[in-house]
Protein backbone atom coordinates (compact mmCIF):
# COMPACT_ATOMS: atom_id res chain seq x y z
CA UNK A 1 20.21 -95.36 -33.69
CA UNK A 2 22.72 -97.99 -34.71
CA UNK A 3 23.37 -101.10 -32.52
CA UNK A 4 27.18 -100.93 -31.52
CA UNK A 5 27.67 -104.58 -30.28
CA UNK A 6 30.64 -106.01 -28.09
CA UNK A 7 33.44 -107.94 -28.70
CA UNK A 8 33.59 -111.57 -28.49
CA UNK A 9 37.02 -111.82 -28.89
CA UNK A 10 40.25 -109.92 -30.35
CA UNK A 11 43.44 -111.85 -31.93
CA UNK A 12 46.74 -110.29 -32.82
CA UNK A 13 47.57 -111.42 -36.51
CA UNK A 14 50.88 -110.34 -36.03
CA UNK A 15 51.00 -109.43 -39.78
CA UNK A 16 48.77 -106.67 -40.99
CA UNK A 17 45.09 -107.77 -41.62
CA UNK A 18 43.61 -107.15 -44.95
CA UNK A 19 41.34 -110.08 -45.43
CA UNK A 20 38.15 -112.10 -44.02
CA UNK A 21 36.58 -115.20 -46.09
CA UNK A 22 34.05 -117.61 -44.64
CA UNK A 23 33.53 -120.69 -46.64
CA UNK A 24 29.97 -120.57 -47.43
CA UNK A 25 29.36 -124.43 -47.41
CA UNK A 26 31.16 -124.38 -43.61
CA UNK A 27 29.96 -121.46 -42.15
CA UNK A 28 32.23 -122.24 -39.32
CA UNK A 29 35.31 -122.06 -41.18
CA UNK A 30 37.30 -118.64 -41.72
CA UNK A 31 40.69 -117.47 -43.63
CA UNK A 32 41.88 -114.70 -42.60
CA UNK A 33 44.92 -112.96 -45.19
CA UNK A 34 47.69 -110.77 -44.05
CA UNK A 35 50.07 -108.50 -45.95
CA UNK A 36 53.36 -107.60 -44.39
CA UNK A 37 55.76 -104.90 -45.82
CA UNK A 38 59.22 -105.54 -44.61
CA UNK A 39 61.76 -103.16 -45.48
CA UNK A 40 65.05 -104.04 -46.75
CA UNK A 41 67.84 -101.88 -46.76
CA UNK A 42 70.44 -100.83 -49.71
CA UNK A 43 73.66 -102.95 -50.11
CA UNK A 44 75.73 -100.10 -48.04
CA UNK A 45 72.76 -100.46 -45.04
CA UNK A 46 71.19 -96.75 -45.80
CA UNK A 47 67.61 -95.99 -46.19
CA UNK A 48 68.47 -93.43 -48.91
CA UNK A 49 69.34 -96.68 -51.17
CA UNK A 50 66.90 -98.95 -49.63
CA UNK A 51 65.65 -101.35 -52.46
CA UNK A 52 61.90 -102.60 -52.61
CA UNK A 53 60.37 -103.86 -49.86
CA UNK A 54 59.47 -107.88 -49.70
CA UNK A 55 55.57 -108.32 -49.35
CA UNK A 56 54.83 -110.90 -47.07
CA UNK A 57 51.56 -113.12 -45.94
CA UNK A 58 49.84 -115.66 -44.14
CA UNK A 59 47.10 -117.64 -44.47
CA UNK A 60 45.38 -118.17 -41.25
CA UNK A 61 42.73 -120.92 -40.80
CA UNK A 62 40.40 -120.16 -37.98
CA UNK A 63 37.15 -122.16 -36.71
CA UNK A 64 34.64 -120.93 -35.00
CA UNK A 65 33.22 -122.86 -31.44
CA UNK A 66 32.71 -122.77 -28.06
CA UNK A 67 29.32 -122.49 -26.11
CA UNK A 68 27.92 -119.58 -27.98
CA UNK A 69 30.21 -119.47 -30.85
CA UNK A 70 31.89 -116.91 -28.97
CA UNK A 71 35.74 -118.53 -30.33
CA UNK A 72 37.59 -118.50 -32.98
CA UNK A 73 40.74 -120.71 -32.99
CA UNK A 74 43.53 -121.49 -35.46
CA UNK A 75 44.31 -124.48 -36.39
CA UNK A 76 46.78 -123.70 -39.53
CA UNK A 77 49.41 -120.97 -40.47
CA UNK A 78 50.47 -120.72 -43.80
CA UNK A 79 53.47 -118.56 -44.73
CA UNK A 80 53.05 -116.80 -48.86
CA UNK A 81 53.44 -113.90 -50.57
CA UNK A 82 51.13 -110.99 -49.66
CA UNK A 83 47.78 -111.32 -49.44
CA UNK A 84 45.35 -108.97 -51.29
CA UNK A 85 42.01 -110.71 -51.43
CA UNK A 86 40.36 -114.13 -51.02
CA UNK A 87 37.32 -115.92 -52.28
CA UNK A 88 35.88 -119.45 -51.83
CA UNK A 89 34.47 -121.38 -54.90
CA UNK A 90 34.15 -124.87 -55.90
CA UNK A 91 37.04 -127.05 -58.27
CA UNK A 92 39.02 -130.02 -58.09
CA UNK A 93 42.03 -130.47 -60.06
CA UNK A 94 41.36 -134.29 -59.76
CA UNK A 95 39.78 -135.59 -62.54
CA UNK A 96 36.59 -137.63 -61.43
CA UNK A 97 36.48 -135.78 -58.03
CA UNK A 98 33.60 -133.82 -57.35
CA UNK A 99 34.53 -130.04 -56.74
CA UNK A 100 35.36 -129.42 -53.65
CA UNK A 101 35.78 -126.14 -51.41
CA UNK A 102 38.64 -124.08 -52.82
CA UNK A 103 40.13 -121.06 -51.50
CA UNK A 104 41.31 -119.07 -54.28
CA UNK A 105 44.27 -116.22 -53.04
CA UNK A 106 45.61 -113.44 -55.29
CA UNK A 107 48.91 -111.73 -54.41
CA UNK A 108 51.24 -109.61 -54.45
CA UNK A 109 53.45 -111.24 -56.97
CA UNK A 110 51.11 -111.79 -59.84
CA UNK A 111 49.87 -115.16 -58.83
CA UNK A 112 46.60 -116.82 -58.06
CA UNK A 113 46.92 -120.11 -55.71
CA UNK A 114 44.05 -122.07 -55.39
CA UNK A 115 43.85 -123.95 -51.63
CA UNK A 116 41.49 -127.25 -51.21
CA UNK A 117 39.70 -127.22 -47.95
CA UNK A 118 40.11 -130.70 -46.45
CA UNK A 119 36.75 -133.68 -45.54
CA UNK A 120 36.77 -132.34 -42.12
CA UNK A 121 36.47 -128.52 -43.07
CA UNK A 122 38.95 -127.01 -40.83
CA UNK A 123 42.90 -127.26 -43.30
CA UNK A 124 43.27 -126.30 -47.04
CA UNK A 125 45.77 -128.17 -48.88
CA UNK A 126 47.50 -126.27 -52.25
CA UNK A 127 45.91 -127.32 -55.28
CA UNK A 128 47.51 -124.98 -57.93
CA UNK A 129 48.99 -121.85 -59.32
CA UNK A 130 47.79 -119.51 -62.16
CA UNK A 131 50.91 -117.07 -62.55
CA UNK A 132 50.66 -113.78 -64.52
CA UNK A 133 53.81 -113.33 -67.38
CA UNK A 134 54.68 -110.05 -65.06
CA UNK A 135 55.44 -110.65 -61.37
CA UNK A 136 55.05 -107.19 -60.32
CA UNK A 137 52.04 -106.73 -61.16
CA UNK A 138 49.71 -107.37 -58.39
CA UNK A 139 46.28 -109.05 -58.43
CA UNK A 140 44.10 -107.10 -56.24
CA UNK A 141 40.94 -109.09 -56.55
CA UNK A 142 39.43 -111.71 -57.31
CA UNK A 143 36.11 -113.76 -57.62
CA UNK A 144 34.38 -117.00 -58.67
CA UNK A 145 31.29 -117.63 -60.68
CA UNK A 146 29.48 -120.08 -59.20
CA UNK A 147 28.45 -118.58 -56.31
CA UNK A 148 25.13 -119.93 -56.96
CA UNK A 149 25.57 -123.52 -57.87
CA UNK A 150 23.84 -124.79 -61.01
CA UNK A 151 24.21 -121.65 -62.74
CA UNK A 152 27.23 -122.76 -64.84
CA UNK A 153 29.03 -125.57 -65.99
CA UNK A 154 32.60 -124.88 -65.84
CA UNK A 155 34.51 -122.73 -62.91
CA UNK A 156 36.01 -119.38 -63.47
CA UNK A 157 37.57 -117.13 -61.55
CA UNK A 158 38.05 -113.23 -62.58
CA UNK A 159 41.08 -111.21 -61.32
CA UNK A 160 41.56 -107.37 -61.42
CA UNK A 161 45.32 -106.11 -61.55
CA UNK A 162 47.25 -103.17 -60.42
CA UNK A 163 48.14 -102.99 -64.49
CA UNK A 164 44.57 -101.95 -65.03
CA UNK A 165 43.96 -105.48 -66.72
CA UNK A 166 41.52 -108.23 -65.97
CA UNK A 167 42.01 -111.92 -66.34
CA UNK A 168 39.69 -114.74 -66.49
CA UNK A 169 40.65 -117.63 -65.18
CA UNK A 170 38.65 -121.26 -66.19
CA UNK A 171 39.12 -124.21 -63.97
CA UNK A 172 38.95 -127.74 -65.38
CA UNK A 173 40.30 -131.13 -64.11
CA UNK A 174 43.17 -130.42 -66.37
CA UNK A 175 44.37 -127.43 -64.71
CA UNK A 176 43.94 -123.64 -65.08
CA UNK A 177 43.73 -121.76 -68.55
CA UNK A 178 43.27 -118.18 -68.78
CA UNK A 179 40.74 -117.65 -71.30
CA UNK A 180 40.38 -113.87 -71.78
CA UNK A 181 42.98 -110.93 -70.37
CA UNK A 182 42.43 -107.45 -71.42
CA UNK A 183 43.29 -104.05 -70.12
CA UNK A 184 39.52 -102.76 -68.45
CA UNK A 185 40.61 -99.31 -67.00
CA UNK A 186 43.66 -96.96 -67.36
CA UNK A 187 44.33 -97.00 -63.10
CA UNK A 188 44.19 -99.75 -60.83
CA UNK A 189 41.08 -102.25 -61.23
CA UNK A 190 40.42 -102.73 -57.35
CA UNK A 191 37.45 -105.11 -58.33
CA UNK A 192 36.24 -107.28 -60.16
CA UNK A 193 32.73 -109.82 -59.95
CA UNK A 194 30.62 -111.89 -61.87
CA UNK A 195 26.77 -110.95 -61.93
CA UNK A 196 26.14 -114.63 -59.88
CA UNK A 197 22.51 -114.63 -61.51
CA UNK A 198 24.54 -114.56 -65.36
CA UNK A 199 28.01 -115.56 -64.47
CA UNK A 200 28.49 -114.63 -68.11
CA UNK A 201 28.25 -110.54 -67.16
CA UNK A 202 31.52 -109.66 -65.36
CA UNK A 203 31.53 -106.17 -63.70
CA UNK A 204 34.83 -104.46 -62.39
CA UNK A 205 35.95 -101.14 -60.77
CA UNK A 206 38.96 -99.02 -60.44
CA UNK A 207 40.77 -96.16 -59.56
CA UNK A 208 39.92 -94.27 -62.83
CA UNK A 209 36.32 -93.71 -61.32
CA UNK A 210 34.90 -96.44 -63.81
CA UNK A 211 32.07 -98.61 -62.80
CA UNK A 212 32.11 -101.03 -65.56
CA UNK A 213 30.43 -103.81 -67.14
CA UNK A 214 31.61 -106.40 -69.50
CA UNK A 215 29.88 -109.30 -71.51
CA UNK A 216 31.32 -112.64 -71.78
CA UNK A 217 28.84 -114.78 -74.22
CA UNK A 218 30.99 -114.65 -77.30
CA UNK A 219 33.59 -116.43 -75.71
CA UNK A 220 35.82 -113.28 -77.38
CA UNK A 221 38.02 -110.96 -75.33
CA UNK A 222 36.15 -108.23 -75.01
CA UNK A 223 37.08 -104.88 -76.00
CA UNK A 224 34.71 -102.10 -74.60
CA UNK A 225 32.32 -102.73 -72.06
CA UNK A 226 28.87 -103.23 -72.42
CA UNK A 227 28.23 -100.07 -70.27
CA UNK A 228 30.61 -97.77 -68.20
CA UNK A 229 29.64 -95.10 -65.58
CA UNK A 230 32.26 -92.76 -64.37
CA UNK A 231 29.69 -89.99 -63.21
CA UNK A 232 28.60 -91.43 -60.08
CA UNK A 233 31.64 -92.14 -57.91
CA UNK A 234 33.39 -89.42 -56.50
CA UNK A 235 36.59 -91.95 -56.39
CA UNK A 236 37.58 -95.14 -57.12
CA UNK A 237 35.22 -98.18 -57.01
CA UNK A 238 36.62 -100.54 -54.59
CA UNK A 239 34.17 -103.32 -53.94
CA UNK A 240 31.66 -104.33 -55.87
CA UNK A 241 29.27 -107.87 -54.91
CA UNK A 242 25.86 -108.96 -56.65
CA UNK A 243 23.28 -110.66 -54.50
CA UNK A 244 22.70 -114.39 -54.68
CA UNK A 245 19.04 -113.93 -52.94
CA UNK A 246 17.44 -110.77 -55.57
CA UNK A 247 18.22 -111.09 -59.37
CA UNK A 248 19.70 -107.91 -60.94
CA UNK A 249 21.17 -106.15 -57.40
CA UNK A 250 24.40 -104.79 -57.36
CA UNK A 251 26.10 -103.03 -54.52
CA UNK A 252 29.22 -101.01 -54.97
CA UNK A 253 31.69 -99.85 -52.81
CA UNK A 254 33.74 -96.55 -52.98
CA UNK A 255 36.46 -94.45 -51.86
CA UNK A 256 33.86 -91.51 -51.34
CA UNK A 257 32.68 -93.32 -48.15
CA UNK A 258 29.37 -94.60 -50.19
CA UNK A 259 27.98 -97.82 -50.19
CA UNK A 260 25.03 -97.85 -53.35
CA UNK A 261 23.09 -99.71 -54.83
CA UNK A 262 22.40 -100.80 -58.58
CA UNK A 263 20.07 -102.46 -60.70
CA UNK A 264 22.33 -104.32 -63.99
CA UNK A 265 19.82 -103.76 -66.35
CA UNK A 266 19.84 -100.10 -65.69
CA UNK A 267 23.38 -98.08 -64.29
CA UNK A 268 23.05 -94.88 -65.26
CA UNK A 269 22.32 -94.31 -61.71
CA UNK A 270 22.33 -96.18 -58.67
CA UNK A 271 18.83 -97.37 -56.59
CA UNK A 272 19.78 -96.36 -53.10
CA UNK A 273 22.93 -95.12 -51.64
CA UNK A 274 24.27 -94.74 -48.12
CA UNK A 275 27.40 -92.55 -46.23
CA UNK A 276 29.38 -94.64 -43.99
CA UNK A 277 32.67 -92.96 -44.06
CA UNK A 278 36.04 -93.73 -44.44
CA UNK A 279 35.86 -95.33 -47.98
CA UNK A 280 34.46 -98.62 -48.71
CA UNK A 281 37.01 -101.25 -49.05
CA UNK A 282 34.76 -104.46 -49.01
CA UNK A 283 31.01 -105.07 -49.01
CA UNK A 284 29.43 -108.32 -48.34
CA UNK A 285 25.76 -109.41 -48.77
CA UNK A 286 24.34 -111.70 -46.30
CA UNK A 287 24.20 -115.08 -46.34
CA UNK A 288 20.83 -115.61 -45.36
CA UNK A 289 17.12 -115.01 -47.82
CA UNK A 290 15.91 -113.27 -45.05
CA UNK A 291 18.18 -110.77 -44.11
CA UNK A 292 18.68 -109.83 -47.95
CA UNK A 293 18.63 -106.70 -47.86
CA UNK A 294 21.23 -106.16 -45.38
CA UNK A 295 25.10 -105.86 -46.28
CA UNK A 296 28.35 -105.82 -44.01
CA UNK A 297 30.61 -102.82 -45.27
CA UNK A 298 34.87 -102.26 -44.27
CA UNK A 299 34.66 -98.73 -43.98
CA UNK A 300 38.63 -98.00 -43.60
CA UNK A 301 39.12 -95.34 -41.74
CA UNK A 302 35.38 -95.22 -39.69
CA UNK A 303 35.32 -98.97 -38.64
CA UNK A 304 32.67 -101.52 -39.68
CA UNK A 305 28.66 -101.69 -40.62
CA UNK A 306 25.51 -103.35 -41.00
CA UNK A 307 23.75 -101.78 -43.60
CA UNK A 308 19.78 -101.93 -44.24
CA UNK A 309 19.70 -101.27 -47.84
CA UNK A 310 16.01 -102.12 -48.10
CA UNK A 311 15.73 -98.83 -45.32
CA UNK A 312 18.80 -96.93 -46.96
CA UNK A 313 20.05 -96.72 -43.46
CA UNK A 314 22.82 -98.04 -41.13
CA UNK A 315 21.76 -100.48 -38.33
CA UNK A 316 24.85 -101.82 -37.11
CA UNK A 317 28.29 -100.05 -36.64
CA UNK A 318 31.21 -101.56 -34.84
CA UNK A 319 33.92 -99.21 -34.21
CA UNK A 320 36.44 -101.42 -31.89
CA UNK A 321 39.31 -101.64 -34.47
CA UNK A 322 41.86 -99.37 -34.01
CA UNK A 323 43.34 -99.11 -37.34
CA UNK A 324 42.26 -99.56 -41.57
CA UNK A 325 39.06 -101.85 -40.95
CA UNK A 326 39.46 -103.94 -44.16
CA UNK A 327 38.75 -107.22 -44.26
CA UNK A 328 34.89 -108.59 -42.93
CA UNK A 329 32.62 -111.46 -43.61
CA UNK A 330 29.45 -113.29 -42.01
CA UNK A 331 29.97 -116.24 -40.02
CA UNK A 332 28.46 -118.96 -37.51
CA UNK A 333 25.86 -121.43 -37.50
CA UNK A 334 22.96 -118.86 -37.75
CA UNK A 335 25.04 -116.39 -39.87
CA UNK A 336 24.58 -113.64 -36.85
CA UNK A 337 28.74 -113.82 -36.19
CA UNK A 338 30.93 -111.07 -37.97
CA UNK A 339 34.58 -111.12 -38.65
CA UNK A 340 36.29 -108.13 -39.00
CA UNK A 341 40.43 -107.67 -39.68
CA UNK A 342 41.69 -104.53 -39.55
CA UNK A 343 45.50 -103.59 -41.01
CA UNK A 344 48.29 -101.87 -38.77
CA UNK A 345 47.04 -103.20 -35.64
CA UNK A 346 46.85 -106.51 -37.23
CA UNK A 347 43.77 -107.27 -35.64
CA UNK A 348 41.12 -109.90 -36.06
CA UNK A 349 37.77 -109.52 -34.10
CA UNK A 350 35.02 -111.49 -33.62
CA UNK A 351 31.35 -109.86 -32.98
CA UNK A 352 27.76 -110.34 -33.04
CA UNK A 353 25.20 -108.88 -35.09
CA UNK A 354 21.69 -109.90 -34.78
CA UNK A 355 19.19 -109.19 -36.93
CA UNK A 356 17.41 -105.95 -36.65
CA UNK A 357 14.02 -107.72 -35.53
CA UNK A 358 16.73 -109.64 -32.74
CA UNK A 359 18.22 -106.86 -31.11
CA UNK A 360 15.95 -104.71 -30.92
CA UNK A 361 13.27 -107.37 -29.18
């Protein structure tokens, strides 16, 4: 049976909750993203000419303390467009500096801002601001590739689009250049990640059912991926995340409540796969070499897991959210602290999960 551990602590975000990044380097240190709709009403004041709604965000800054780690507090607001997904990476925009921690943003208005964590690792400072020619066209995800340091040279960042399009994104001292933009899948591209073990392999999914995989080498935009599946998902591929500890694994996850899976070198099919309900907005491996095989999964509508994908099996569900459970990452000095967001009860939890060895001792 699945552990179902307590809460530490619940926050109102006041805006709705979509997004949970801890910076890997300061495993104390969390963002949390919010995206607000707020209506707006026709010139004559009547719903039936009501013109589009703003999108609205905030960056929260959060660390994590007290006796057990038991706290989160904030120590920064930050008031932006709406927030759709954030990822930490390394880049300076000072030539000479070493790269420092970076919070890259996308949202809602077809922008990218890039936010330098400061020495002491609790504020970000803006950095810069890659800005798509069409401002309506959101970017729904996005992700670095160096994730595992030494493994290139120069910092990118891919986005996926609401257009269907993906954009890469390279980071020098001299600023941001966007290197390659194509249109990857005729819906929206939900995801989008670099294979961290060959940063030059980007894979991407979308609304069009398309699990897809894309070579970067030739330094050309490319034009047709390398390999596409659109068999196995029974909807659209939401989340997608390699691991950082086992060359060539994959996971996906999908709007047909299934977390699976892959080996790169072979997707015709996936390895493993497991039901967790609700669709799987965000998957995220752990930290740690020895917990590997284990991945936290958003599961929208049916609240939040641990998954054992070495056992195929869920170990750890966490169903205190009352609303879309969305955004979810690892945290703490031992890596053993979850935080979970969750949207229209703009909610941000804190919680424990142990390793399976831990809790069940």
């Amino acid at each position: 049976m699945p552990t179902t551990p307590a809460t530490l602590q619940a926050i109102d975000t006041e805006y709705s909750a979509d997004s949970v990044e801890t910076c890997p380097s300061r495993p104390t240190t969390v963002a949390v993203g919010t995206y607000q709709l707020r209506k707006k009403p026709g010139d004559d004041g009547s719903v039936e000419k009501a013109l589009p709604p703003d999108r609205l965000g905030r960056l929260y800054m959060h660390t994590l303390g007290g006796e057990d780690e038991d706290t989160l507090t904030k120590v920064q607001r930050i008031e932006m467009p709406a927030i759709l997904d954030m990822k930490w990476g390394s880049w300076t925009a000072d030539a000479g500096r070493e790269g420092a921690d970076t919070l890259a943003v996308a949202n809602s208005v077809g922008q990218v801002q890039f936010w330098r964590l400061d020495e002491c690792g609790t504020k970000v400072s803006h950095q810069a601001t890659y800005a798509l020619d069409d401002d309506s066209v959101l970017c729904l995800s996005l992700e670095w590739n160096n994730r595992m340091p030494g493994r290139t040279a120069t910092p990118q960042v891919a986005v996926s689009q609401s257009d269907g399009g993906l954009t890469i994104l390279e980071a020098t001292p001299a600023g941001l250049t966007a290197t390659h933009a194509w249109t990857a899948h005729t819906l929206e591209a939900w995801i989008a990640a670099f294979d961290p073990w060959h940063p030059t392999t980007l894979l991407s999914g979308a609304d069009d059912l398309a699990f897809s995989m894309w070579d970067l080498r030739s330094g050309e935009t490319p034009t047709t991926p390398t390999f596409r599946n659109t068999r196995t998902h029974g909807a659209g591929v939401c989340s997608i995340q390699g691991s950082t500890h086992r060359e060539h694994l994959v996971a996906t996850g999908s709007y047909d409540e299934y977390v699976r899976t892959w080996d790169v070198r072979s997707l015709a099919r996936p390895v493993s796969e497991v039901h967790v309900g609700g669709g799987a907005w965000r998957i995220k491996w752990h930290p740690s070499a020895d917990r590997a095989g284990e991945l936290l999964a958003a599961g929208m509508h049916a609240g939040f897991f641990v998954v054992d994908t070495d056992k195929g099996e869920i170990v750890t569900e966490y169903t205190a959210h009352s609303s879309l459970a969305y955004g979810v990452d690892w945290c703490g000095s031992a890596l053993d602290r979850v935080a979970s967001c969750s949207f229209y009860d703009h909610a941000l939890h804190l919680w424990k999960a142990e390793a399976e060895a831990e809790s069940t001792a």
